[in-house]
Protein backbone atom coordinates (compact mmCIF):
# COMPACT_ATOMS: atom_id res chain seq x y z
CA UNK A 1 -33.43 35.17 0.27
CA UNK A 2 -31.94 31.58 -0.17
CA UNK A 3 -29.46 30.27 2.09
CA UNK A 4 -26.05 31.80 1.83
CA UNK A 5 -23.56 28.49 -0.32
CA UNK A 6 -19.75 27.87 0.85
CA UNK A 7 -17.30 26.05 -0.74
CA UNK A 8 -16.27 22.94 1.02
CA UNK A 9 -12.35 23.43 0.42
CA UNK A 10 -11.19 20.27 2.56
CA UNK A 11 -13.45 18.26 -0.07
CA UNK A 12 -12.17 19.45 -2.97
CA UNK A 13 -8.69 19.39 -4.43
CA UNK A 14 -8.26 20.89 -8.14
CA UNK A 15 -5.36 20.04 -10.47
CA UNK A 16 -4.67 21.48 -14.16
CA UNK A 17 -3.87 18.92 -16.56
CA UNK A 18 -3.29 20.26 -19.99
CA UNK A 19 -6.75 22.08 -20.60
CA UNK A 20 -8.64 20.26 -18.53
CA UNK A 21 -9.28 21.55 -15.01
CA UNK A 22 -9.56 17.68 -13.25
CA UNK A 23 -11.39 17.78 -9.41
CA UNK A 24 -10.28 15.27 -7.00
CA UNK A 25 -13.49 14.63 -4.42
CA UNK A 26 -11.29 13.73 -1.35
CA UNK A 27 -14.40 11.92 0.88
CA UNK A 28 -14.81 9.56 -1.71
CA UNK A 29 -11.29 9.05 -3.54
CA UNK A 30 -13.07 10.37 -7.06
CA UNK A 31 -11.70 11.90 -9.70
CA UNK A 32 -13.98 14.35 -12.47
CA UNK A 33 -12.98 16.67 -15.12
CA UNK A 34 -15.16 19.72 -14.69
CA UNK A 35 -17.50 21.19 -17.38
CA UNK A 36 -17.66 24.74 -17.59
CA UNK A 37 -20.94 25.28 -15.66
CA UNK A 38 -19.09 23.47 -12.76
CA UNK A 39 -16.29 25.32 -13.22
CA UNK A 40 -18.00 28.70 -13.17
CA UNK A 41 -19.59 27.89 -10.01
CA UNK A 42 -16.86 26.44 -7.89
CA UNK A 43 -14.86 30.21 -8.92
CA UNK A 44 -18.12 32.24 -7.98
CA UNK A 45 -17.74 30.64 -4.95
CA UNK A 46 -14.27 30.62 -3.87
CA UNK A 47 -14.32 34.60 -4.92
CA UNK A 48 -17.06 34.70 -1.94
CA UNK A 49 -20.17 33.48 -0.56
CA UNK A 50 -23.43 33.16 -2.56
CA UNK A 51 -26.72 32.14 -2.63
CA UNK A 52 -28.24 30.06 -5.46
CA UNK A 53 -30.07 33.34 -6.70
CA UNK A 54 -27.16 34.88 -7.11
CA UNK A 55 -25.36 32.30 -8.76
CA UNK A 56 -28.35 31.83 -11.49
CA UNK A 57 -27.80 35.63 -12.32
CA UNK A 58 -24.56 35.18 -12.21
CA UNK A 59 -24.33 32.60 -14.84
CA UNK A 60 -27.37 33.20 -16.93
CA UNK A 61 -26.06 34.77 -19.65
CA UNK A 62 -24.35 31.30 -20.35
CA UNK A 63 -26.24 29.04 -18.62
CA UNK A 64 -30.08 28.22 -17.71
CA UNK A 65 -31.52 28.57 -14.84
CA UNK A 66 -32.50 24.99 -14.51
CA UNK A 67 -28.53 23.65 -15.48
CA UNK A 68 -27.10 26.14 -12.73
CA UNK A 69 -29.95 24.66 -10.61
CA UNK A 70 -28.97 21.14 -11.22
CA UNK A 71 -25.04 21.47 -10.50
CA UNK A 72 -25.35 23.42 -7.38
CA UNK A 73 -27.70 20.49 -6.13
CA UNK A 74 -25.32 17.91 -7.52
CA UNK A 75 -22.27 19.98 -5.59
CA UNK A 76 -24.23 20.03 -2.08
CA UNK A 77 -24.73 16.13 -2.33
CA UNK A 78 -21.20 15.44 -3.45
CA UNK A 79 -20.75 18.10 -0.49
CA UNK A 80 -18.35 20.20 -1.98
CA UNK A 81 -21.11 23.41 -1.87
CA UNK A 82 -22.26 23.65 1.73
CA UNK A 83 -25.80 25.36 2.71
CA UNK A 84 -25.02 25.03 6.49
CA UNK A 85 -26.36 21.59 7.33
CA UNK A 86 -24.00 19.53 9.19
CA UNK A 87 -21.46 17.79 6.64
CA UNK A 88 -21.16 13.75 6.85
CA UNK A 89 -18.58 12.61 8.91
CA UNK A 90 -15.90 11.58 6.42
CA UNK A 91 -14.95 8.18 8.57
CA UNK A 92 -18.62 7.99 10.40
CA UNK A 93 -17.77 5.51 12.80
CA UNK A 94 -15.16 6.14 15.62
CA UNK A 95 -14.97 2.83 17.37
CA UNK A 96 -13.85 -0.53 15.07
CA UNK A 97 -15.82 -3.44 16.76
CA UNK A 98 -15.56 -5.48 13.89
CA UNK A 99 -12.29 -7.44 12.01
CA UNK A 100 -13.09 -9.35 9.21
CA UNK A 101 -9.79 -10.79 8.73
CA UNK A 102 -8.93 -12.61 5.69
CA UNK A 103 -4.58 -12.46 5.95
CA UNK A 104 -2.62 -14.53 8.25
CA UNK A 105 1.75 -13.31 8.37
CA UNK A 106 3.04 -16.53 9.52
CA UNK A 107 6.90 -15.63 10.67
CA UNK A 108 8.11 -19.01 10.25
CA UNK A 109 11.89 -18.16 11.37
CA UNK A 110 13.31 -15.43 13.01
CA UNK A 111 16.36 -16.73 11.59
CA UNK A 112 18.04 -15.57 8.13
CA UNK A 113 21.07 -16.69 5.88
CA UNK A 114 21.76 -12.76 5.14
CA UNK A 115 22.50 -10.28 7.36
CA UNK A 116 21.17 -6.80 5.66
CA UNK A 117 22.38 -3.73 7.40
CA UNK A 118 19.35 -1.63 6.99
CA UNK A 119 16.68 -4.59 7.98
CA UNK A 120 13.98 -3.70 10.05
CA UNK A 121 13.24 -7.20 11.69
CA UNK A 122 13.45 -6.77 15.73
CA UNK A 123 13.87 -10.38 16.27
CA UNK A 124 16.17 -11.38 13.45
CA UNK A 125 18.20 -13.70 14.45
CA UNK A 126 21.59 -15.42 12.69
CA UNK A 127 20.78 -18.84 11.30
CA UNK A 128 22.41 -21.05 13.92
CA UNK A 129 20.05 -18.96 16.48
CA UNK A 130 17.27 -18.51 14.48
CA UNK A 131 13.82 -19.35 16.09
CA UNK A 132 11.44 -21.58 13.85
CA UNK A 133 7.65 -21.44 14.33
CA UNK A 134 6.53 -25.32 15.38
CA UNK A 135 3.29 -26.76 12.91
CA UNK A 136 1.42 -26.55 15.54
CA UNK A 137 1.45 -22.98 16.20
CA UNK A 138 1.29 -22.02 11.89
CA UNK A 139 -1.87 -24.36 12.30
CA UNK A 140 -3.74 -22.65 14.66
CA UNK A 141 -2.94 -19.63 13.08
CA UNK A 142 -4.65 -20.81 10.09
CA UNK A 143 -7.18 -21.74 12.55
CA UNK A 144 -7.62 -18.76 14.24
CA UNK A 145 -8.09 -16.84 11.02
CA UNK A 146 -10.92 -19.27 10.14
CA UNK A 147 -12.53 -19.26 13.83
CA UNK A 148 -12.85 -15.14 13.84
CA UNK A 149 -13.56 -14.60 10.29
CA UNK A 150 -15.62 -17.63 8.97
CA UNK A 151 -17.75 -16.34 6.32
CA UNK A 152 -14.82 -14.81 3.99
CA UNK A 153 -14.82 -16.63 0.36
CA UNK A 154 -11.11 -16.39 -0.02
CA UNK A 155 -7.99 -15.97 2.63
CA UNK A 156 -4.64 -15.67 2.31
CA UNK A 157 -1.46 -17.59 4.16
CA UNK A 158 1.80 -15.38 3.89
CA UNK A 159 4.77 -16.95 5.09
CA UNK A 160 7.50 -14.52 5.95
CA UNK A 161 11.20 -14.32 7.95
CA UNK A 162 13.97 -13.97 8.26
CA UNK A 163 13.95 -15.78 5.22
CA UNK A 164 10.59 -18.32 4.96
CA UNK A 165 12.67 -20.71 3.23
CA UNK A 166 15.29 -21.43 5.65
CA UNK A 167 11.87 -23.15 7.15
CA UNK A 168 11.21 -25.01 4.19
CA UNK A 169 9.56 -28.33 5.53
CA UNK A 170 7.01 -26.21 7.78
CA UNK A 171 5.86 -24.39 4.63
CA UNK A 172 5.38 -27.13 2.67
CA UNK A 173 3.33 -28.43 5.31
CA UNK A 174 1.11 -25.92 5.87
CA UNK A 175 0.41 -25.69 2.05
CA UNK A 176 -0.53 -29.75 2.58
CA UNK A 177 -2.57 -28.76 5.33
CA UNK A 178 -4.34 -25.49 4.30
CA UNK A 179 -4.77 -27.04 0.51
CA UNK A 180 -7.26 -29.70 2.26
CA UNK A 181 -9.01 -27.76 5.24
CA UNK A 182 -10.15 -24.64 2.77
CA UNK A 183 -11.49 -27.30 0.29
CA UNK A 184 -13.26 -28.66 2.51
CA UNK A 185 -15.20 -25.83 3.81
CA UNK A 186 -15.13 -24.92 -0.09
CA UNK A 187 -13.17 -21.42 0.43
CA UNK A 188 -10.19 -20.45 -1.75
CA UNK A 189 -6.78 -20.03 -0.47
CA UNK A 190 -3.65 -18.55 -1.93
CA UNK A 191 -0.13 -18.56 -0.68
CA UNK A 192 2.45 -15.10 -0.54
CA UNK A 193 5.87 -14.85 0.33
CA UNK A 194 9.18 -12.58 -0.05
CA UNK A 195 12.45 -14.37 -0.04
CA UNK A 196 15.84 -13.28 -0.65
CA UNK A 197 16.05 -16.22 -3.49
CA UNK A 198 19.58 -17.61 -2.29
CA UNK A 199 18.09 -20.42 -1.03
CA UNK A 200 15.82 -21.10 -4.65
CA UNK A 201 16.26 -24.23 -6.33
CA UNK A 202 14.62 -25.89 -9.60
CA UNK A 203 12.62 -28.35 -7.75
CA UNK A 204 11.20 -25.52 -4.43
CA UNK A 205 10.73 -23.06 -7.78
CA UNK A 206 8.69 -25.80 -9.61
CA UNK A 207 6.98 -26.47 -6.18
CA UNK A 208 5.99 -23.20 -5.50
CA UNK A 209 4.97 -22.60 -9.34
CA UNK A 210 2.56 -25.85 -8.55
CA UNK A 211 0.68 -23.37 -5.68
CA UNK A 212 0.64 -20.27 -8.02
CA UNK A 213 2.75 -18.41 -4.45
CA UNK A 214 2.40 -14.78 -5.19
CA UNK A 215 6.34 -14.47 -4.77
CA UNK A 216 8.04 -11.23 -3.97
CA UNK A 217 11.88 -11.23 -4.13
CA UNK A 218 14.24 -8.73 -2.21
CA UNK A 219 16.65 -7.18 -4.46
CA UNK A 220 18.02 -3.84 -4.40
CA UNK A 221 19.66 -3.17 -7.61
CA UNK A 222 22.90 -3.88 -9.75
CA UNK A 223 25.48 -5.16 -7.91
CA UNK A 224 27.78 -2.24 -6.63
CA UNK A 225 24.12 -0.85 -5.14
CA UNK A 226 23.08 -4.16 -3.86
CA UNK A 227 26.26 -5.46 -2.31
CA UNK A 228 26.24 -2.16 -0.26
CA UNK A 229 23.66 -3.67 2.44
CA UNK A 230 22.52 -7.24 1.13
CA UNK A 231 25.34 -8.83 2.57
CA UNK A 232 26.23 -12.50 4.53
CA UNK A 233 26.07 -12.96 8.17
CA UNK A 234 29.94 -13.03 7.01
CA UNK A 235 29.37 -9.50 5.37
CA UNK A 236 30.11 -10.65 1.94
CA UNK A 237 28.04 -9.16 -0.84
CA UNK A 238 24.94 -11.37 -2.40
CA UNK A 239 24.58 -10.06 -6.03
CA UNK A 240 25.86 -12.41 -7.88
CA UNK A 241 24.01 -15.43 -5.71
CA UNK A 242 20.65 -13.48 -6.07
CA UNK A 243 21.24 -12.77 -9.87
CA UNK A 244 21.48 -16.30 -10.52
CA UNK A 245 18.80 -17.73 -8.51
CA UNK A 246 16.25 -14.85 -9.44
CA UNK A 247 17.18 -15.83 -13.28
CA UNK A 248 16.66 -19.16 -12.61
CA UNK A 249 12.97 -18.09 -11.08
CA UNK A 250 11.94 -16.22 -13.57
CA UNK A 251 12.81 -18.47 -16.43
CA UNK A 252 10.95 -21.11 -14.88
CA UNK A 253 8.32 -19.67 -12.65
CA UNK A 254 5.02 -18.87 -15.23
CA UNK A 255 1.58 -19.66 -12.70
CA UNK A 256 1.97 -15.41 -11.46
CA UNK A 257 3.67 -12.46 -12.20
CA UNK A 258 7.28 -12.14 -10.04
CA UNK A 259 8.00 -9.35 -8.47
CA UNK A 260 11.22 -7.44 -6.72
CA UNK A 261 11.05 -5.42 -3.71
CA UNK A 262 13.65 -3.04 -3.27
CA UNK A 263 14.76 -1.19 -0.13
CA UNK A 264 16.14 2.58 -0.55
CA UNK A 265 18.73 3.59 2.13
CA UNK A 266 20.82 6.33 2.77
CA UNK A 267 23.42 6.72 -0.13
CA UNK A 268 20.89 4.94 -2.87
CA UNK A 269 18.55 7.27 -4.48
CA UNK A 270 19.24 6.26 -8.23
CA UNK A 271 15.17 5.09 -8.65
CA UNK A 272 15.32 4.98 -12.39
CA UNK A 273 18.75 3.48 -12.78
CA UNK A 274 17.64 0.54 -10.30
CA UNK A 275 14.41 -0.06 -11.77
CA UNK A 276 16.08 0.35 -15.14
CA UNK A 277 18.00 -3.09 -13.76
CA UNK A 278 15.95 -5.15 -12.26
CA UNK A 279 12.75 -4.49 -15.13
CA UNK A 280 15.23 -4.34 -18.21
CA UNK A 281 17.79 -6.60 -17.38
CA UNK A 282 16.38 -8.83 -14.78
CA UNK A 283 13.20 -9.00 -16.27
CA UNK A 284 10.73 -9.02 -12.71
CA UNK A 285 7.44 -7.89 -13.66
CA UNK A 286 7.06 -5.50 -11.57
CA UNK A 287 9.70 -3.10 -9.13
CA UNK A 288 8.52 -1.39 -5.72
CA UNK A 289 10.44 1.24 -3.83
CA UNK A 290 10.25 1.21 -0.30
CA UNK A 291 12.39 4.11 1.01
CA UNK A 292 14.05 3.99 5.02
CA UNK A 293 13.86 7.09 6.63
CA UNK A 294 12.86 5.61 10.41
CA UNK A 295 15.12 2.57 10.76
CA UNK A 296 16.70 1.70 14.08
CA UNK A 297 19.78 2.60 12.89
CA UNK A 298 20.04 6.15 12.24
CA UNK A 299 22.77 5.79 9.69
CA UNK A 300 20.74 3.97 7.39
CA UNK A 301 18.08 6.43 6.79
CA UNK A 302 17.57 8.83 4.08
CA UNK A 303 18.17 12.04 4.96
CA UNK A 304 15.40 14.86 3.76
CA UNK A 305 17.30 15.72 0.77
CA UNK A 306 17.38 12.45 -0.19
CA UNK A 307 13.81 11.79 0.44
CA UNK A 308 13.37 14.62 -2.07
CA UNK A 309 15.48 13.10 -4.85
CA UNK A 310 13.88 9.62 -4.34
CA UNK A 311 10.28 11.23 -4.84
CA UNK A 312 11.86 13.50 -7.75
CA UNK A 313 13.39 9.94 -8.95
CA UNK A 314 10.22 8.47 -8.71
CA UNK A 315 8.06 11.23 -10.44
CA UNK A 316 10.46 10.45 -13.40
CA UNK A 317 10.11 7.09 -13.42
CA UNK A 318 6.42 7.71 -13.28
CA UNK A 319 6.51 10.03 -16.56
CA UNK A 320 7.97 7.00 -18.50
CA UNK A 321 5.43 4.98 -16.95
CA UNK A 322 2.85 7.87 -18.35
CA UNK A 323 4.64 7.33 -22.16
CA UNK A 324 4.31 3.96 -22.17
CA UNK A 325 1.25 3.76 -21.12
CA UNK A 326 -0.04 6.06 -24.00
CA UNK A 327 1.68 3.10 -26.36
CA UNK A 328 -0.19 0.42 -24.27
CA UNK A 329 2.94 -0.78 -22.31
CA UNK A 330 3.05 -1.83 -18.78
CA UNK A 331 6.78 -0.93 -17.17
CA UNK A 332 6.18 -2.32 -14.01
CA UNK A 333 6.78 0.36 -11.61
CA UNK A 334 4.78 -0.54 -8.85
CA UNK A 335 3.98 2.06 -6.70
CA UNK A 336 2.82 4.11 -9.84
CA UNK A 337 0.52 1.60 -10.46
CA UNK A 338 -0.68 1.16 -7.23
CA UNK A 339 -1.81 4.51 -7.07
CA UNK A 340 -3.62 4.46 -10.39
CA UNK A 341 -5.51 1.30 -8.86
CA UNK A 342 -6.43 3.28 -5.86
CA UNK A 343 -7.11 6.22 -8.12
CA UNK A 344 -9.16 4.08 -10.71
CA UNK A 345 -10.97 2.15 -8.14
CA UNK A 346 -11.65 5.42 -6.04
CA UNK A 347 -10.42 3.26 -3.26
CA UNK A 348 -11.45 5.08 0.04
CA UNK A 349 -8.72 4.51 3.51
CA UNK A 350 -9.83 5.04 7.20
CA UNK A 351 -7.09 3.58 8.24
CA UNK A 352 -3.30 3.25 6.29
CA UNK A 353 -3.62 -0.41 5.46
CA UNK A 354 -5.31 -3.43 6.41
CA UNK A 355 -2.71 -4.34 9.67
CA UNK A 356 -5.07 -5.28 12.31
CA UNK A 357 -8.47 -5.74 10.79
CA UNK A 358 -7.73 -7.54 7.94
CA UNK A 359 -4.73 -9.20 8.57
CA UNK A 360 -2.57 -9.99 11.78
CA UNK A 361 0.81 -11.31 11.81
CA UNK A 362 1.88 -14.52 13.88
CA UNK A 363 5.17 -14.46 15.88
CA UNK A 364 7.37 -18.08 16.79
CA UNK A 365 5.07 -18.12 19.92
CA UNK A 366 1.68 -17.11 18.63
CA UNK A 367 1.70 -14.12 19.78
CA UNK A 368 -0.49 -12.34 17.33
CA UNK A 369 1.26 -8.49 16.06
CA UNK A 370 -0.37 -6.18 14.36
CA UNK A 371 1.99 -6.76 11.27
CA UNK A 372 5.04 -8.73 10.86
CA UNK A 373 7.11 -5.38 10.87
CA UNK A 374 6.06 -5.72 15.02
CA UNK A 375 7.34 -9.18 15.71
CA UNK A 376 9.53 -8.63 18.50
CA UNK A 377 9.35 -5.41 18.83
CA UNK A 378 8.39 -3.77 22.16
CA UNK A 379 4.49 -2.73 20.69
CA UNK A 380 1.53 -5.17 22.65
CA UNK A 381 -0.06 -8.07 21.18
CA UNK A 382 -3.31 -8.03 20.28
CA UNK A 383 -3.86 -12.40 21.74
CA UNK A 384 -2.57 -15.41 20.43
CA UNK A 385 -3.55 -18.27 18.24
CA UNK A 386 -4.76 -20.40 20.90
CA UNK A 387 -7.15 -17.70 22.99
CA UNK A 388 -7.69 -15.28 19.69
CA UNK A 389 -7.93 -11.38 19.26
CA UNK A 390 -8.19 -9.47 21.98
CA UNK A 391 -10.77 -7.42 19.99
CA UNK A 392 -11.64 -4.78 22.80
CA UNK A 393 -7.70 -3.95 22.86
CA UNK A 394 -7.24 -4.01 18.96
CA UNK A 395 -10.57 -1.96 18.78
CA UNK A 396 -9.28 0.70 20.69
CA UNK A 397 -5.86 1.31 18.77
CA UNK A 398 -7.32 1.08 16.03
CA UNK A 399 -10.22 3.76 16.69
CA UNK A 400 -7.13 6.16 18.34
CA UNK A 401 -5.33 5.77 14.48
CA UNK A 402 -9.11 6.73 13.38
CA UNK A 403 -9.01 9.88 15.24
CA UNK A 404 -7.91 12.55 13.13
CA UNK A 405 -8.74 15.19 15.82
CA UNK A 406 -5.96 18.40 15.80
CA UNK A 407 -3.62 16.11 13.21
CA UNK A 408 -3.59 18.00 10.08
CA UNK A 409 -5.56 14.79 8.95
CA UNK A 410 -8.84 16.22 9.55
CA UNK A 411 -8.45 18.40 6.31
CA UNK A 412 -5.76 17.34 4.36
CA UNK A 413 -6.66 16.53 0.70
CA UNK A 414 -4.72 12.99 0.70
CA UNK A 415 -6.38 11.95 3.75
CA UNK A 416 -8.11 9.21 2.47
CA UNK A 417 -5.30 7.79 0.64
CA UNK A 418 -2.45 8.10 3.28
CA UNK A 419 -4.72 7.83 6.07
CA UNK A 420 -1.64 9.06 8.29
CA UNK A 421 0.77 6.81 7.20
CA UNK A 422 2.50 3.15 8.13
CA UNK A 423 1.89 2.64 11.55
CA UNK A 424 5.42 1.07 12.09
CA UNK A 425 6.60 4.20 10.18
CA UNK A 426 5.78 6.32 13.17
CA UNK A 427 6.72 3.50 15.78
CA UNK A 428 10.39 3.99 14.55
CA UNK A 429 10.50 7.58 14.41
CA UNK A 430 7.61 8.98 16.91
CA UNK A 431 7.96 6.08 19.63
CA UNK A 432 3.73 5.92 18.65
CA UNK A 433 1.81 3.51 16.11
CA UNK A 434 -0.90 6.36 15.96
CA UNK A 435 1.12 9.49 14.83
CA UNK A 436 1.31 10.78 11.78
CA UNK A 437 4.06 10.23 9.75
CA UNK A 438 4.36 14.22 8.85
CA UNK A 439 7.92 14.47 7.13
CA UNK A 440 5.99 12.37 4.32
CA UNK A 441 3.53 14.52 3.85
CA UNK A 442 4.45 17.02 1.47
CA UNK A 443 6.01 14.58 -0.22
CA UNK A 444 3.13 12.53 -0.60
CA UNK A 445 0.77 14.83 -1.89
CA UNK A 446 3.01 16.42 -4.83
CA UNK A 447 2.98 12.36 -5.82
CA UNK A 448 -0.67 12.08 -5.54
CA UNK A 449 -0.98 14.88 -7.49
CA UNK A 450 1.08 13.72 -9.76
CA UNK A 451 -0.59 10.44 -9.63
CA UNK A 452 -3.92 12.40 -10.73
CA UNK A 453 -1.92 13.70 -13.81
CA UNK A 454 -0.69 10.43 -15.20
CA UNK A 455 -4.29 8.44 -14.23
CA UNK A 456 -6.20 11.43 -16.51
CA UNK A 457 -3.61 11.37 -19.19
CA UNK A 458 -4.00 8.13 -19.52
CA UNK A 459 -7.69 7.90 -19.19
CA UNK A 460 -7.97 10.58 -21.80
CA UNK A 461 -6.06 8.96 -24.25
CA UNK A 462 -5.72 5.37 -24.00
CA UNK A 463 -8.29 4.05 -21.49
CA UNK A 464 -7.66 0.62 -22.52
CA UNK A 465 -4.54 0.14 -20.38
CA UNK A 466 -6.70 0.41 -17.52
CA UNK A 467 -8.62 -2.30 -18.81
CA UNK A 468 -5.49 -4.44 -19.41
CA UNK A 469 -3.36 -3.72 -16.73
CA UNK A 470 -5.08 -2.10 -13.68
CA UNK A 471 -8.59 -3.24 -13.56
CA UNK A 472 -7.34 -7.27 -12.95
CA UNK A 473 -5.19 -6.51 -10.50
CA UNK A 474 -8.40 -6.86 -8.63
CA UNK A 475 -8.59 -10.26 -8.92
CA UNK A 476 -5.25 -10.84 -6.91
């Protein structure tokens, strides 16, 4: 008698699209439409254990022996059929003893000409009191980054605030600076930043279009939903100032694509109507949600409901993304496509993001944060620019986040894709960079599932705007 075959269920996630039953192989971020020999298999097998004997009689009055032969042994290397050896570990390591970082956050100001209600920044400070990082410091941050990871082809410099360009002079500088030092050791730099574009002009816009910046603006919206929080230290509304000035970018700005970033707070759940805005009528390439639900301020963050009508929002937003994707047009909705990408790419997470081991942000005193959402906050550094990582500390958060031990991470079929969420996500609400962020959970794996839907759609009928629009987004 052969040995007795299980299904692997925390490997395997199924989802119906149209006719085609679609399986998403969770260890390795892989998506398949199933034949019927696969199929017939996987539902022998879920109605009970079998052996491969009994599968081949099973099946053989529609399949040969030797076809049922070669699935099962294609399903117990893709480990989704299990004949009791021990299964791969989905993460294999536990401990991270290596960080090749290629991302420096430089937080150039702590100061900022607006005075958002909902914004996360712990040391925001009003522009009179606003802290600016010295040269010196942004320089041996670039430094740093070059001294730990030397053997990287390509880095990036992100300058971020408060608003980066109320430190104008410093970032020109450093541009001047890291222009000539990655040259010279022939590696290729590029520069990121979000701004709030009030303090754009022609000439900084035709300067930064010089350096192909990968720019990122912070708009929520038309104007009654963007004056709500956007405001002045003075509390008057910013609309018609960022309208303006974002115009102004994007008529002029052509070395990237421009895109807005918009912040979802308690009271604003209208996705489509926003996007609608700032796509349409704006004209940003692209538009990415980032919902509040674990601000400081309790009174800015969705409540459940909401959560459930921003998701619902954004699941409609991502069916017209679906439609005109079938007629080869891009709509911009960011967060749709960056799940396709991941989806495409079978892109495979250990940890949420790459906070930590491939990128570290630097504070006004070198103090070097995990991310720039930590500057300030109460959270340890992990060294400064002068010294450097403090790898044996930032090894062992990291490795805790890589624990998925009694989490609900261990099986769920997102796992790999969330990888338990932003880790300043669960600072805010769980007092703990390592926690899950559960009340996203559900959430988050109706929208990969949903992702799965539009990415075979679109595969199945117009493959070619993968080619076109998600497959280069590799090179950025």
């Amino acid at each position: 008698m052969g040995a007795v075959l299980n299904l692997v269920e925390h490997n395997l996630h199924e989802v119906q699209v149209g006719d085609t039953r679609m399986l998403f192989h969770i260890p390795s971020s892989s998506l398949f439409a199933l034949d019927n020999l696969t199929s017939g298999v996987l539902d022998r097998l879920r109605s009970g254990a079998e052996t491969a004997e009994s599968l081949i009689t099973g099946l053989s009055n529609r399949f040969s022996e030797q076809e049922i032969t070669e699935t099962v042994r294609e399903l117990l290397a893709l480990e989704l059929v299990n004949d009791g050896r021990p299964l791969t570990d989905d993460i294999g390591t536990r401990q991270v003893d290596q960080f090749p970082l290629t991302t420096v956050v430089l937080n150039v100001n702590t100061g900022c000409n607006l005075s958002c209600t909902y914004c996360y920044k712990e040391d925001l400070d009003i522009p009179s009191a606003g802290r600016k990082m010295e040269l010196q410091t942004a320089v041996d941050s670039v430094e740093m980054l070059l001294r730990e990871s030397p053997d990287e082809d390509r880095y990036t410099v992100v300058f971020f605030g408060g608003e980066p360009l109320s430190n104008r002079p410093l970032i020109e500088a450093m541009v001047d600076y890291c222009d000539k030092r990655f040259a010279s050791l022939g590696k290729q730099v590029e520069y990121v930043m979000t701004t709030n574009a009030t303090l754009l002009t022609d000439e900084i816009i035709d300067w930064l279009n010089k350096h192909r910046f990968g720019l990122s603006v912070s708009m929520d919206g038309p104007k009654a939903i963007h004056d709500k929080n956007r405001i002045t230290v003075g509390g008057q509304g910013t609309y018609d100032v960022v309208r303006r000035k974002a115009r102004r970018l994007l008529e002029r700005y052509d070395s990237r694509p421009v895109g807005a970033r918009v912040t979802l707070t308690h009271g604003t759940t209208e996705v489509e109507r926003i996007w609608d805005h700032l796509f349409n009528d704006m004209g940003f390439s692209e538009v990415g949600f980032a919902p509040v639900t674990s601000g400081d301020i309790s009174s800015y963050n969705l409540t459940s409901e909401e959560l459930v009508e921003v998701f619902a929002g954004m699941k409609r937003l991502g069916q017209r993304y679906l439609d005109a994707a079938l007629e080869h047009r891009n709509i911009g909705f960011s967060n749709m496509h960056q799940l396709i990408t991941d989806l495409h790419e079978g892109h495979k997470k250990a940890l949420p993001c790459g906070a930590g081991l491939k990128m570290l942000a630097v504070d006004h005193e070198g103090e070097l944060n995990l991310c720039h959402r930590f500057t300030g906050s109460d959270m340890p550094t992990f060294g400064n620019v002068k010294s450097g990582v403090q790898q044996v500390e930032l090894g062992d958060f990291l490795s805790k986040r890589l624990d998925r031990t009694d989490t609900g991470c261990a099986s769920c079929r997102i796992r790999n894709l969330c990888s338990g969420g932003c880790y300043h996500e669960s600072y805010a609400r769980y007092g703990d960079p390592t926690h899950p962020t559960y009340h996203y959970c559900d959430l988050m794996r109706d929208w990969v599932d949903f992702g799965i839907e539009v990415y075979s759609r679109i595969m199945a009928v117009n493959p070619a705007f993968i080619d076109q629009f998600i497959s280069p987004r590799r090179a950025h």
